[in-house]
N, C-alpha and C. Protein backbone atom coordinates (compact mmCIF):
# COMPACT_ATOMS: atom_id res chain seq x y z
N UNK A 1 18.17 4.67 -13.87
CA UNK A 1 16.95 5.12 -14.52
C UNK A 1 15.78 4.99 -13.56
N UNK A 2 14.95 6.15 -13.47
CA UNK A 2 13.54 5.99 -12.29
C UNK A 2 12.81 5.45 -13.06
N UNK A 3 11.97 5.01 -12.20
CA UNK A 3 11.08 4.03 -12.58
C UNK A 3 9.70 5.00 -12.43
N UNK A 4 9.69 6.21 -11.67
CA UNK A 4 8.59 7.08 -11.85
C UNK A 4 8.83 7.99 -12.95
N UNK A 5 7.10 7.93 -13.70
CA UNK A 5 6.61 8.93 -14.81
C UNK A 5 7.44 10.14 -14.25
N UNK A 6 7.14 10.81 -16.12
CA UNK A 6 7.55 12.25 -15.67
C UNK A 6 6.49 13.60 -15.48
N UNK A 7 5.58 13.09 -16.06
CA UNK A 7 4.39 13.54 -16.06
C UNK A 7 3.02 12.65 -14.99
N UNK A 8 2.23 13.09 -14.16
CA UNK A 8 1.30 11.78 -13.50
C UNK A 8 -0.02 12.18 -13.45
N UNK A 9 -0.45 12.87 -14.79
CA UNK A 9 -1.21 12.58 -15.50
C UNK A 9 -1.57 12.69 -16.87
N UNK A 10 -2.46 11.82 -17.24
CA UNK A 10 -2.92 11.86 -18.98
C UNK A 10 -3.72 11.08 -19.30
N UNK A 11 -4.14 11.35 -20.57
CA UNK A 11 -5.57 11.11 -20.90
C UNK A 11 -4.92 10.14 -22.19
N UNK A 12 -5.31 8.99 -22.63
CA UNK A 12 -5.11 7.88 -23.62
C UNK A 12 -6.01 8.27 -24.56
N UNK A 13 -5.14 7.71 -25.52
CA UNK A 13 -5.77 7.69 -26.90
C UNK A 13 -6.73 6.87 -27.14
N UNK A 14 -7.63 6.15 -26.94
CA UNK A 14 -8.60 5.33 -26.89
C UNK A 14 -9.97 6.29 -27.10
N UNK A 15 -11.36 5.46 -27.82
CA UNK A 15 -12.09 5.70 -28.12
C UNK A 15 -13.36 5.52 -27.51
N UNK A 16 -13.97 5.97 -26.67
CA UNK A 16 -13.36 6.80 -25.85
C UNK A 16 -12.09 7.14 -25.35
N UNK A 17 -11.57 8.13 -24.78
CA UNK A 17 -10.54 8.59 -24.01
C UNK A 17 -10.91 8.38 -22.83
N UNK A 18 -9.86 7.41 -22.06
CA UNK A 18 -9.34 7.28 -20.62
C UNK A 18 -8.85 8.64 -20.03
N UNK A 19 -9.28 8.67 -18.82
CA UNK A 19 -8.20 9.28 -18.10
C UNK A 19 -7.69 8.70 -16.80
N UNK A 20 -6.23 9.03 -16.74
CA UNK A 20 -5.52 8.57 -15.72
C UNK A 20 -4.69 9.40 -14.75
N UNK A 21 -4.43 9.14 -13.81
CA UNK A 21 -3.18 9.52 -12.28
C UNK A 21 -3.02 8.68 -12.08
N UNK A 22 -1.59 9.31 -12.04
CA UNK A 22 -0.51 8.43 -11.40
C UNK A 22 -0.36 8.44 -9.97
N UNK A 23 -0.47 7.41 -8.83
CA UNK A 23 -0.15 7.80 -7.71
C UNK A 23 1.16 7.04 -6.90
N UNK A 24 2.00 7.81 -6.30
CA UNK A 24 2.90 6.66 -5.87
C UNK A 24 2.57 6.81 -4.82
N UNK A 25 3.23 5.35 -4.05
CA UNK A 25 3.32 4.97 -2.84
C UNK A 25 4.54 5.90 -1.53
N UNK A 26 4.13 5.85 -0.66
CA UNK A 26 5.74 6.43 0.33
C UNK A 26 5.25 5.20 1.37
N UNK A 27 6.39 5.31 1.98
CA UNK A 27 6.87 4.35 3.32
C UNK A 27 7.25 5.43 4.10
N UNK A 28 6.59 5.37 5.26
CA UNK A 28 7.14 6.51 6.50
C UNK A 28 8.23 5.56 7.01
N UNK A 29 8.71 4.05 7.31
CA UNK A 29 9.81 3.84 8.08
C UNK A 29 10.71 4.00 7.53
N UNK A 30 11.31 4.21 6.20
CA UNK A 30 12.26 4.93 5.80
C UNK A 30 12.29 5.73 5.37
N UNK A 31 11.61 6.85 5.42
CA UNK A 31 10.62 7.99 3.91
C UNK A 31 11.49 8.00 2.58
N UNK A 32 11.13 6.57 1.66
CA UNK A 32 11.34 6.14 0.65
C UNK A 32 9.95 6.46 -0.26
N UNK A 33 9.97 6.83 -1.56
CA UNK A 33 9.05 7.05 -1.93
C UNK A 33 8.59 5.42 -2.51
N UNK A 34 7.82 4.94 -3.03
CA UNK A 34 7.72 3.61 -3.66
C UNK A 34 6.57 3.91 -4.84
N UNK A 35 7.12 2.80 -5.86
CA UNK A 35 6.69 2.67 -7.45
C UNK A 35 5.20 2.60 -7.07
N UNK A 36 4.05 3.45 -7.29
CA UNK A 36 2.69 3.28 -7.39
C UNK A 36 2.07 3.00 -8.64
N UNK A 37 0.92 2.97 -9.18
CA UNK A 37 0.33 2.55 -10.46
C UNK A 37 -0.80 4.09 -10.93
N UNK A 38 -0.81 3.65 -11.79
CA UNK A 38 -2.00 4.71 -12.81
C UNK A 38 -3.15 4.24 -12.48
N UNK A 39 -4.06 5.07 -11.87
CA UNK A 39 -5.36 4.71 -11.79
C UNK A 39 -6.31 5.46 -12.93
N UNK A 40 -7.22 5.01 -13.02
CA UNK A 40 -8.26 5.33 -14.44
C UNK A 40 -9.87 6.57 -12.98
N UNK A 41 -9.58 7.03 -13.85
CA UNK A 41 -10.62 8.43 -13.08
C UNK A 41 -11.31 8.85 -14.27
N UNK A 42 -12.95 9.11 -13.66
CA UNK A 42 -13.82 10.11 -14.64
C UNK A 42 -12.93 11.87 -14.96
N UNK A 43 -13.64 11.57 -16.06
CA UNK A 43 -13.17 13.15 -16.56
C UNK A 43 -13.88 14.39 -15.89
N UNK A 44 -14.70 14.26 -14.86
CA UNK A 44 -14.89 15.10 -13.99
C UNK A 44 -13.80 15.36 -13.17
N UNK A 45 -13.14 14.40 -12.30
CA UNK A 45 -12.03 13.61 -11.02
C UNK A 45 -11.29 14.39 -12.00
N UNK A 46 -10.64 14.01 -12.93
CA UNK A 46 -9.44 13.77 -13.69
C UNK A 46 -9.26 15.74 -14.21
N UNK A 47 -10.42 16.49 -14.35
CA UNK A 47 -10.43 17.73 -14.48
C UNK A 47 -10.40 18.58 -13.08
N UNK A 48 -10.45 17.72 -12.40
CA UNK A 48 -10.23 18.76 -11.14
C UNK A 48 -8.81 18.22 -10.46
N UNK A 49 -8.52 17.25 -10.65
CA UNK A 49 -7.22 16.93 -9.73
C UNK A 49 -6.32 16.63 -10.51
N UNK A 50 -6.03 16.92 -12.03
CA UNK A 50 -4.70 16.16 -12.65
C UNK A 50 -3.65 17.58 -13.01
N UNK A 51 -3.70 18.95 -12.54
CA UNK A 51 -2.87 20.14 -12.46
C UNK A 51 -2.44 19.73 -10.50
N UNK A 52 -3.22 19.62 -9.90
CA UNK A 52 -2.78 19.40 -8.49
C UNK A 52 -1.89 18.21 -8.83
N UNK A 53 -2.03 16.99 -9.23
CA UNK A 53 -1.39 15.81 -9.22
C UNK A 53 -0.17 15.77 -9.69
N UNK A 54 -0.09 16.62 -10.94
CA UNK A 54 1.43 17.15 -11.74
C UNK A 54 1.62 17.86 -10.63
N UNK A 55 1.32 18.60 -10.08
CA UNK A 55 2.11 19.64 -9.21
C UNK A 55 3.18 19.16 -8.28
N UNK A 56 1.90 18.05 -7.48
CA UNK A 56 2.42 17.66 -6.00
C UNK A 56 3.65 16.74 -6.58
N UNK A 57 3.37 15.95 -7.71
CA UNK A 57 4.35 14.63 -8.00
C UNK A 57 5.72 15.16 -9.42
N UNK A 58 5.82 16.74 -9.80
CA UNK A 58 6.05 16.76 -10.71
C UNK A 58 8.07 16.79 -10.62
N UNK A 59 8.15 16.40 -9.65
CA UNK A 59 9.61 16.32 -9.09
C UNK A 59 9.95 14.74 -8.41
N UNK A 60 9.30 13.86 -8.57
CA UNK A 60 9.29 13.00 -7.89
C UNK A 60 10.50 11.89 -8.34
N UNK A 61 10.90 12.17 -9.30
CA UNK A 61 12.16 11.71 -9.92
C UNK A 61 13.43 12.11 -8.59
N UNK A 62 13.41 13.58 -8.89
CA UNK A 62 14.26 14.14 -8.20
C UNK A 62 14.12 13.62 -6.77
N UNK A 63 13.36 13.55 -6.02
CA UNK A 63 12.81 13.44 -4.58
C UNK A 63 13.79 12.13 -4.50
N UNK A 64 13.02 11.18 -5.72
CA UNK A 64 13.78 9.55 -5.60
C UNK A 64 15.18 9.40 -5.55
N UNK A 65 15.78 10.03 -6.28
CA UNK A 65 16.80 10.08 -6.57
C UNK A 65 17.79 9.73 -5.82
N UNK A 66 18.06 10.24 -4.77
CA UNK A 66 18.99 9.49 -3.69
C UNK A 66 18.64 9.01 -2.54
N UNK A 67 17.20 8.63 -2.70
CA UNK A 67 16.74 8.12 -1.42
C UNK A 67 17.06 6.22 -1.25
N UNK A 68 17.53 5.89 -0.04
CA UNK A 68 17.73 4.63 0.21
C UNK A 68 17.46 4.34 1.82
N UNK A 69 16.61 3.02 1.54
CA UNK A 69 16.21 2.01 2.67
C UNK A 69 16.56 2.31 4.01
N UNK A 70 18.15 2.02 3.64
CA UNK A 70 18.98 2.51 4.54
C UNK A 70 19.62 3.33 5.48
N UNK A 71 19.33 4.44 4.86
CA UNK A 71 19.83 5.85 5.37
C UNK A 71 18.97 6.84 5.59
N UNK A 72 17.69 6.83 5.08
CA UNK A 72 16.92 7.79 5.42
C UNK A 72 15.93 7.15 6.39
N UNK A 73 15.45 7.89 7.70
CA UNK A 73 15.16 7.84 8.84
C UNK A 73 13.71 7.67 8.64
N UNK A 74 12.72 7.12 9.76
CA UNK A 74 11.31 7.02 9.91
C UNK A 74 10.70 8.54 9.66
N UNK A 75 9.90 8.96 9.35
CA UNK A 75 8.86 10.11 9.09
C UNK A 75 7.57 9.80 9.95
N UNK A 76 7.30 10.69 11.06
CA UNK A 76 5.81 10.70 12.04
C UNK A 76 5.01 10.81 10.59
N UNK A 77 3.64 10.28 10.75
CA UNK A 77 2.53 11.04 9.42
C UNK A 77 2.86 12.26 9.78
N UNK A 78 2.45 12.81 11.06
CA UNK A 78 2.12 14.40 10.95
C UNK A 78 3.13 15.28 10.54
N UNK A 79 4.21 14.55 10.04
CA UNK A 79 5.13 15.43 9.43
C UNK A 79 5.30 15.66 8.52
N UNK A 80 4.73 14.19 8.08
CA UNK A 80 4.30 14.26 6.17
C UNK A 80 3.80 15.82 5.84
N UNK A 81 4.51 16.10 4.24
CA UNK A 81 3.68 17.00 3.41
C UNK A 81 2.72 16.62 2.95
N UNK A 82 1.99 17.05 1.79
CA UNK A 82 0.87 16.95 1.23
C UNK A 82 1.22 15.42 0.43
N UNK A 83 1.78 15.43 -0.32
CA UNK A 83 2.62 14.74 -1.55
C UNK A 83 2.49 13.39 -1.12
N UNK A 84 3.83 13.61 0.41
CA UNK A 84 4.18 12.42 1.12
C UNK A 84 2.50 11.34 2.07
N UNK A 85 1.92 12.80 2.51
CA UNK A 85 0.89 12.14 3.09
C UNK A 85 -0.48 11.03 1.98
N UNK A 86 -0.43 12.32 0.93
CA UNK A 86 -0.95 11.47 0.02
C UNK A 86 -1.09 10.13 -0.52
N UNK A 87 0.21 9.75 -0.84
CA UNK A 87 0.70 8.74 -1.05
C UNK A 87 1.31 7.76 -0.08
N UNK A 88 1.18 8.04 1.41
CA UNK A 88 1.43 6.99 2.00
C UNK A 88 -0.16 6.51 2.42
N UNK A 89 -0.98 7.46 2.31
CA UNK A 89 -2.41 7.08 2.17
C UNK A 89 -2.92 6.29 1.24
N UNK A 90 -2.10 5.66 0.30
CA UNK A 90 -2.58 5.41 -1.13
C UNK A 90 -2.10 4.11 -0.92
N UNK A 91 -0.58 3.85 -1.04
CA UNK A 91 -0.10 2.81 -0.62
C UNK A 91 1.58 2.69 0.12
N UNK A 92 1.27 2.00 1.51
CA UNK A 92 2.57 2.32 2.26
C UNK A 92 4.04 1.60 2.42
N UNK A 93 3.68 0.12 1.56
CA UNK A 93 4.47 -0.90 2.03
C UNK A 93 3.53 -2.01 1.79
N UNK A 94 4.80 -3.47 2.52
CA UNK A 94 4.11 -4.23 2.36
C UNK A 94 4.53 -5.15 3.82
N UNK A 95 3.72 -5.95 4.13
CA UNK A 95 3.58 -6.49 5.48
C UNK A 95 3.52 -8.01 5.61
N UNK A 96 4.41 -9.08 6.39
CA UNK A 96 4.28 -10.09 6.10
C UNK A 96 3.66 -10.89 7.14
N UNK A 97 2.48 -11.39 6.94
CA UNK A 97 1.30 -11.69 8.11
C UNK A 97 1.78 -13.72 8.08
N UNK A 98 0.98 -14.31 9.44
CA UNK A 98 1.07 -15.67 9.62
C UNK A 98 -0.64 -15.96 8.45
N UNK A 99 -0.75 -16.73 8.34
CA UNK A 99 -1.95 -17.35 7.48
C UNK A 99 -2.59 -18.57 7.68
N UNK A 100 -3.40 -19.00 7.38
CA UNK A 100 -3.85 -20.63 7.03
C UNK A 100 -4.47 -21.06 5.68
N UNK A 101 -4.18 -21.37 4.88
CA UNK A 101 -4.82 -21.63 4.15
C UNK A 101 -5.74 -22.87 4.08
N UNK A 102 -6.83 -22.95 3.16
CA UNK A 102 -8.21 -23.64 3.12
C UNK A 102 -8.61 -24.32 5.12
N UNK A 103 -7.86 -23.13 6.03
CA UNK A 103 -8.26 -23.85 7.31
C UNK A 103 -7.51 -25.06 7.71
N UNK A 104 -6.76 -25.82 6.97
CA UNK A 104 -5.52 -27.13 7.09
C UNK A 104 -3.99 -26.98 7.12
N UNK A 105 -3.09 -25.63 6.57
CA UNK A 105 -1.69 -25.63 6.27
C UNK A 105 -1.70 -23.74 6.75
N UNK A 106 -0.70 -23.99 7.25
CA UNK A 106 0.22 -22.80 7.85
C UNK A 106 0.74 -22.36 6.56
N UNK A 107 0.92 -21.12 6.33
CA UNK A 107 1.56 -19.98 5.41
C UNK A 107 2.08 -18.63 5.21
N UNK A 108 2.80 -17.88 5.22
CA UNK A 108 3.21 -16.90 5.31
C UNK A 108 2.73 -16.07 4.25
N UNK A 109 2.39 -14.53 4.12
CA UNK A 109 2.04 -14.32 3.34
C UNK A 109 1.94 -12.58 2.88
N UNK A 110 2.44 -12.21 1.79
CA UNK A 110 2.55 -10.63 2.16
C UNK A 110 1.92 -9.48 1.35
N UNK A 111 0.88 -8.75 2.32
CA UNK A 111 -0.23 -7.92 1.40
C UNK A 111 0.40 -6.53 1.68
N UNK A 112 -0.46 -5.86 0.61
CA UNK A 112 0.47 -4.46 0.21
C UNK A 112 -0.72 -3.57 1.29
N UNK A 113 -0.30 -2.42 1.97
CA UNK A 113 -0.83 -1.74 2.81
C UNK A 113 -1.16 -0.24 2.53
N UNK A 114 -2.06 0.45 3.07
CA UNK A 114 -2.61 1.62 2.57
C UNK A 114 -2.46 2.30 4.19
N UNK A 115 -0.97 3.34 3.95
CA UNK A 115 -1.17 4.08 5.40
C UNK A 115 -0.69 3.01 6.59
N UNK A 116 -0.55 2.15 6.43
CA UNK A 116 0.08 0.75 7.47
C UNK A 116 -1.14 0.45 7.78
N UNK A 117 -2.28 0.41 8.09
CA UNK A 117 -3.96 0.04 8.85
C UNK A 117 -4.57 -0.62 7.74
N UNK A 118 -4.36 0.01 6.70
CA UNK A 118 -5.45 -0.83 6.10
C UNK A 118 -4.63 -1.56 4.59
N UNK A 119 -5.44 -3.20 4.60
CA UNK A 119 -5.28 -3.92 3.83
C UNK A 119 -5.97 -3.79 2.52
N UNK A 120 -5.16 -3.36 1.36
CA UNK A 120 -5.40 -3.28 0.02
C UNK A 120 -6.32 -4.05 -0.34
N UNK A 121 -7.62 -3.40 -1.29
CA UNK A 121 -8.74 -4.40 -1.69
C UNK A 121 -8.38 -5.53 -2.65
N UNK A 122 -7.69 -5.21 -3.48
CA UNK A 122 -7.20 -6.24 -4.17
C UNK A 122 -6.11 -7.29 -3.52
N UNK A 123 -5.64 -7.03 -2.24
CA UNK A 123 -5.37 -8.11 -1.73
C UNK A 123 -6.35 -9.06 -0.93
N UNK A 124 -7.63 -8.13 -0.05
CA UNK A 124 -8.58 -8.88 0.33
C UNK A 124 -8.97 -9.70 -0.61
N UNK A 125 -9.61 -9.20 -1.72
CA UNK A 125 -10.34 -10.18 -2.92
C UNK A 125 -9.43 -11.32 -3.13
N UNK A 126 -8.22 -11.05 -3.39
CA UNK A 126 -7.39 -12.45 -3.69
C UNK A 126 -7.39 -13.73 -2.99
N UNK A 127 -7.06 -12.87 -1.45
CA UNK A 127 -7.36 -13.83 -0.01
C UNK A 127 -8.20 -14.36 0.09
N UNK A 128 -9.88 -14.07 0.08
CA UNK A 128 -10.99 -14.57 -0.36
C UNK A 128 -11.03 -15.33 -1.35
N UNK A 129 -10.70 -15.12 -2.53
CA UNK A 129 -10.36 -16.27 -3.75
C UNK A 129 -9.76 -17.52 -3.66
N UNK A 130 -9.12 -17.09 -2.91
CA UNK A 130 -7.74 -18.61 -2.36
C UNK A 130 -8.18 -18.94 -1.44
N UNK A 131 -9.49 -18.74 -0.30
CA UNK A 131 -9.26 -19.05 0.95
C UNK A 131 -8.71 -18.90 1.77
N UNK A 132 -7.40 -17.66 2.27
CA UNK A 132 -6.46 -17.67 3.31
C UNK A 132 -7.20 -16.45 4.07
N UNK A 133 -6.85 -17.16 5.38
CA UNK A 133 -7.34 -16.40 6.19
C UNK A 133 -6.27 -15.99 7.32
N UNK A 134 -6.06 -14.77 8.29
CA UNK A 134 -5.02 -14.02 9.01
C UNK A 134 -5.35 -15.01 10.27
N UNK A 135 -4.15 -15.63 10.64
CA UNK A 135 -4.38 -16.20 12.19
C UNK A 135 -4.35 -14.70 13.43
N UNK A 136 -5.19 -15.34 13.95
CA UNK A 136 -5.58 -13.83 14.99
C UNK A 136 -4.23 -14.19 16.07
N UNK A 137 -3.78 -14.89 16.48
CA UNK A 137 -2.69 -15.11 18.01
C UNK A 137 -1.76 -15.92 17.06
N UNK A 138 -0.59 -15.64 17.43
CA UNK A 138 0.70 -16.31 17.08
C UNK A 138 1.33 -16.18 18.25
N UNK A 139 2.44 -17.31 18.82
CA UNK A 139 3.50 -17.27 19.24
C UNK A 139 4.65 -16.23 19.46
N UNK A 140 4.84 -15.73 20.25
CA UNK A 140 6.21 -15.24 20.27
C UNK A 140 7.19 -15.05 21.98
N UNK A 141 7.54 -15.18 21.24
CA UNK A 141 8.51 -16.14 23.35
C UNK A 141 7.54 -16.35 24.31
N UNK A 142 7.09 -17.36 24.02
CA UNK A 142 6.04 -17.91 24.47
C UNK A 142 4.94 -17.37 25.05
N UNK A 143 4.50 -16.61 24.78
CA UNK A 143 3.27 -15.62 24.60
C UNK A 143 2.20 -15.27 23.43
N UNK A 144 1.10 -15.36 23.40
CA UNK A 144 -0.01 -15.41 22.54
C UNK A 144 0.25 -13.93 22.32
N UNK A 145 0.25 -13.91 21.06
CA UNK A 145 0.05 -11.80 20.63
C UNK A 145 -0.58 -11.95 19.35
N UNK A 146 -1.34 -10.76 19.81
CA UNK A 146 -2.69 -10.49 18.33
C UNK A 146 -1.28 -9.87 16.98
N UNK A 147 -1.40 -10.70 15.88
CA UNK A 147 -0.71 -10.36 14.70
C UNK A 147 -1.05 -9.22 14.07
N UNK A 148 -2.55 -8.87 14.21
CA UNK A 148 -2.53 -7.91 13.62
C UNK A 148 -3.82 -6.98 14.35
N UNK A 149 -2.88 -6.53 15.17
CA UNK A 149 -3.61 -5.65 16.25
C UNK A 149 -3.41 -4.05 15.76
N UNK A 150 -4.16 -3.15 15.60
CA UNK A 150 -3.80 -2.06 14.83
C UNK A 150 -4.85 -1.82 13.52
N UNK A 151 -4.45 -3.45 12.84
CA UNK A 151 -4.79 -3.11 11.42
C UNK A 151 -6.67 -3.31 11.20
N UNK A 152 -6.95 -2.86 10.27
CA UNK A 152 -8.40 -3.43 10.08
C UNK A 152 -8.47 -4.57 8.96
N UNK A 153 -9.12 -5.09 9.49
CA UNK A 153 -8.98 -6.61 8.56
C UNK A 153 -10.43 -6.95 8.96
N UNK A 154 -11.00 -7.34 7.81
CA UNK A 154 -12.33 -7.76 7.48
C UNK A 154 -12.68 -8.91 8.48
N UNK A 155 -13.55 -9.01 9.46
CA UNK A 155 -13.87 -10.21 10.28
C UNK A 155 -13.93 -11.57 9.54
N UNK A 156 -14.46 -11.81 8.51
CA UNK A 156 -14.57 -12.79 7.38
C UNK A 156 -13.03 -13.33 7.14
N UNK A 157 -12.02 -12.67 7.09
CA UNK A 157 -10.12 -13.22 7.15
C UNK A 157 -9.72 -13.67 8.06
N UNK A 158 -10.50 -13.77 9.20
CA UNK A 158 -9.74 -13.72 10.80
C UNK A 158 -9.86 -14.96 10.73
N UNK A 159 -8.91 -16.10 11.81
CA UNK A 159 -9.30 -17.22 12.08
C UNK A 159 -8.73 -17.41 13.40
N UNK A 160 -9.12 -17.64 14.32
CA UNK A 160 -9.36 -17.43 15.60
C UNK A 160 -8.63 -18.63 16.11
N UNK A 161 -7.52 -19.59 15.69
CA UNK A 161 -6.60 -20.32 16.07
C UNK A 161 -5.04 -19.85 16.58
N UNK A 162 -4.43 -20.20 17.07
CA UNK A 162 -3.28 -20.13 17.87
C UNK A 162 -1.99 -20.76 16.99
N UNK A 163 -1.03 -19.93 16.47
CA UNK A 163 0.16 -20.60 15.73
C UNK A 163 1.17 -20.26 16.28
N UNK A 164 1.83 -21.79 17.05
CA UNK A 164 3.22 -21.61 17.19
C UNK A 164 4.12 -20.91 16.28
N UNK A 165 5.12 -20.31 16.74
CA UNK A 165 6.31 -19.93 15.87
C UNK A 165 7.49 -20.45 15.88
C-alpha cells in the first residue's frame, strides 16, 4: 500500500476552508521518490498551482511503485523533470552531521535536507531550541575536513572546534 495521496490537492472542510498541497520529497542518489507532507497555502497560491500540482504528482503512486534504494541509480539535478526537480527542491533526504550539544557532549545528529544544500527550517529552529550546534572540522584519517562544506548552515550553528572520530 503507498503511502502517497491520490489526489495532492484539497481544500478542508473547516470554517474557514484550508487549503492544501501535497508535496513530496525525491532523493537524486537513488531517484527514489520520498513521503512529503501537505502544506497549507492561501487561496490565491492554492488557485493558481493546485491543477499544476495534480498534474505533475497525479501518478506518483505509479512512479513509486517499484522504485528501490537499491537498484535505481543517482539522477544529475539537470536531468531532473519538472516533478522530480520540484520536489527534490522541497525536500531531498536526510543527512547525518557530527554535533555538540549545550557546547560540553559530542552527538550525532540527523536533519532533513532541501535539494542536499540547504538545512530544513524546522530543523534549524529545533537545533536552536536544544542548543546543538554543527562542529565545523572533524577527523577523518587523520585529517581536519570541513563537515559541512557545500551546505549553508546559519553562522549562529557553527562551532568552530575540532572532533576526533
Amino acid at each position: 500500500m503507498s503511502k502517497f495521496p491520490t489526489v495532492c490537492a484539497k481544500i478542508t472542510t473547516h470554517k474557514p476552508p484550508r487549503y492544501m498541497l501535497y508535496q513530496p520529497g525525491f532523493n537524486e542518489s537513488n531517484s527514489c521518490w520520498l513521503i512529503g507532507k501537505w502544506i497549507y497555502v492561501s487561496k490565491e497560491e492554492y488557485d493558481k498551482k493546485h491543477e499544476l500540482q495534480n498534474e505533475m504528482y497525479s501518478n506518483l503512486r505509479e512512479m513509486s511503485k517499484d522504485q528501490h534504494y537499491k537498484y535505481d541509480g543517482p539522477i544529475d539535478p539537470s536531468d531532473m523533470n519538472a516533478a522530480q526537480k520540484q520536489a527534490w527542491e522541497f525536500f531531498s533526504g536526510t543527512i547525518r552531521w557530527d554535533c555538540m550539544v549545550n557546547e560540553i557532549r559530542f552527538s550525532p545528529l540527523r536533519v532533513h535536507m532541501a535539494a542536499m544544500v540547504k538545512i530544513m527550517e524546522k530543523d534549524i529552529e529545533w537545533m536552536r531550541k536544544n542548543k546543538f550546534k554543527f562542529i565545523k572540522y572533524i577527523m577523518h584519517n587523520e585529517e581536519a575536513v570541513e563537515q559541512m562544506k557545500g551546505i549553508e548552515v546559519p553562522e549562529d550553528l557553527i562551532i568552530d572546534k575540532l572532533k576526533d572520530s
